[in-house]
Protein backbone atom coordinates (compact mmCIF):
# COMPACT_ATOMS: atom_id res chain seq x y z
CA UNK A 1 54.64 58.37 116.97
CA UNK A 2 57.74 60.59 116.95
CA UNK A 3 59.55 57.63 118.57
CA UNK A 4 58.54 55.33 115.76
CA UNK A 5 59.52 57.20 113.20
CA UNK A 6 63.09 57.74 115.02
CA UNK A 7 63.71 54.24 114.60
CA UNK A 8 63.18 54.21 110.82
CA UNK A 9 64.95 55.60 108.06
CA UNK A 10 61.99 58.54 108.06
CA UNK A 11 63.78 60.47 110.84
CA UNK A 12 66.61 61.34 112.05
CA UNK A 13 66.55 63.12 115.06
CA UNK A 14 63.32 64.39 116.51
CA UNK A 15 62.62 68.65 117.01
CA UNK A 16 65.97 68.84 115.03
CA UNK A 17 64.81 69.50 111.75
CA UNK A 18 64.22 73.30 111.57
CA UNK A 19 67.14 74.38 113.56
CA UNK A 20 69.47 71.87 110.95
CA UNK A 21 67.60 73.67 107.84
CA UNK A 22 68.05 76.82 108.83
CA UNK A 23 72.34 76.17 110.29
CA UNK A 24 72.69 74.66 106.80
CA UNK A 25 70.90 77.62 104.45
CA UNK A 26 73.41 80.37 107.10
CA UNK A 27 76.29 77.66 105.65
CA UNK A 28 75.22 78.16 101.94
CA UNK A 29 74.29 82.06 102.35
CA UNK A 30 70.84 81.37 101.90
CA UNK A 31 67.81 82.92 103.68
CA UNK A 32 65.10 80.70 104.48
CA UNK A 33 61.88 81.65 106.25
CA UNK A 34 59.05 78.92 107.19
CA UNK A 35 55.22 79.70 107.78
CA UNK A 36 53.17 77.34 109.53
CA UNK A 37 49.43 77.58 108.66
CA UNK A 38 47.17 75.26 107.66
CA UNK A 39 49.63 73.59 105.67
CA UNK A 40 53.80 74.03 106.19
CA UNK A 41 55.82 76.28 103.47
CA UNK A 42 59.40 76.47 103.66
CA UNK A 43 60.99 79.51 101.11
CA UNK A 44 64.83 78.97 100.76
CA UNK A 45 66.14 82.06 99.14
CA UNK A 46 69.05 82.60 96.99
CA UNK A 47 71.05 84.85 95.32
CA UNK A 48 72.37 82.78 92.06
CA UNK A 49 69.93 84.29 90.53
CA UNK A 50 71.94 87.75 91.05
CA UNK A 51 74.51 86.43 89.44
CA UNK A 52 73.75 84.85 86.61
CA UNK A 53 74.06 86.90 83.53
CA UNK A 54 70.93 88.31 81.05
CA UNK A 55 72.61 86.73 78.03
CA UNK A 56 71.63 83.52 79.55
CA UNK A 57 68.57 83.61 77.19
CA UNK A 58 70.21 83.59 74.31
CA UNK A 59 71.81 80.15 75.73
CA UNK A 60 69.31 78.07 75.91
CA UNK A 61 67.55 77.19 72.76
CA UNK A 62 64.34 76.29 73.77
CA UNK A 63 61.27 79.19 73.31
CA UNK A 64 59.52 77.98 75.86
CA UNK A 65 62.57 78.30 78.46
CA UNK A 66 63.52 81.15 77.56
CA UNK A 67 59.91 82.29 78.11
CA UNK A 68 60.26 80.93 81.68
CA UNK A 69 63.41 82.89 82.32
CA UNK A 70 62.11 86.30 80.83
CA UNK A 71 59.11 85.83 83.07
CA UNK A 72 61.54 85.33 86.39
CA UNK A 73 63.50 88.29 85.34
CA UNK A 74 60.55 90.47 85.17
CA UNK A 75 59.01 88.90 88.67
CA UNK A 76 61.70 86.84 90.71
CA UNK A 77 58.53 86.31 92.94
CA UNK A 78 56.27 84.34 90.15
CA UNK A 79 55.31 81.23 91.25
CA UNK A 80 55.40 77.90 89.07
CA UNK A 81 51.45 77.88 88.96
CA UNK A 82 51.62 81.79 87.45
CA UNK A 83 54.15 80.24 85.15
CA UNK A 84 52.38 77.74 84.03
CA UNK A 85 49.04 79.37 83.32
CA UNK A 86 50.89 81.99 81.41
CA UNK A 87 52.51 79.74 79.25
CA UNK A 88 49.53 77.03 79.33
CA UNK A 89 51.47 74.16 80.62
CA UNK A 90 50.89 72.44 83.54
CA UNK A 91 52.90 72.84 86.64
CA UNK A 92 55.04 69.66 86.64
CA UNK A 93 55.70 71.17 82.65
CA UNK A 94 57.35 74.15 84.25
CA UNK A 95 59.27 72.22 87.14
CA UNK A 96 61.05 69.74 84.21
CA UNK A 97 61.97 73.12 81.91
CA UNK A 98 63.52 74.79 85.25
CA UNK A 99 65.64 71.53 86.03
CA UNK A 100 66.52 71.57 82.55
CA UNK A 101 67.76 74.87 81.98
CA UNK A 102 69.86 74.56 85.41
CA UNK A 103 70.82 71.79 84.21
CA UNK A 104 72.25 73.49 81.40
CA UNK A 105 73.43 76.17 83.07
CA UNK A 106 75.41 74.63 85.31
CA UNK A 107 77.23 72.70 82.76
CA UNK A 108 78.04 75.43 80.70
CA UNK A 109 79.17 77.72 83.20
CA UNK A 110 82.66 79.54 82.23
């Protein structure tokens, strides 16, 4: 199967995958940890967060981001399904407002 994919656009290179993750989040200064379970989670960490300023909420307009960022400042560790029941949104909801205030944030950086 692995050979199969190799000769699509799918895959690369086979058994090269982790090792090029993790070279390129070392690159970036990003930790990244994977856990293999029943399912496969990979957590790439990163300190932007750190330095982004807390006047950032008065920024962005909308209530409902701003209620997104207040609720990663208070738990950098929340998870978009916490997120979304605490606002009562759905998950994809959450994902969109996140893009969107990076979005933002990126092109209004100084």
């Amino acid at each position: 199967m692995g050979d199969l994919l190799a000769r699509t656009d799918f895959m690369e290179k086979a058994g090269t995958g982790i090792k090029r993750v993790t070279n390129a989040c070392k690159e970036n200064g990003n930790e990244v940890d994977f856990e293999f379970s029943d399912s496969f989670w990979v957590t790439i960490k990163s300190n932007i967060a750190d330095n982004v300023t807390y006047n950032v909420i008065d920024n962005v307009t909308d209530s409902r981001k701003k209620q997104i960022i207040r609720l990663i400042q208070e738990n950098n560790k929340i998870t978009l399904i916490q997120m979304a029941k605490k606002l009562s949104v759905t998950r994809m909801t959450i994902v969109r407002d996140i893009a969107q205030a990076w979005k933002y944030l990126l092109e209004n950086q100084d």
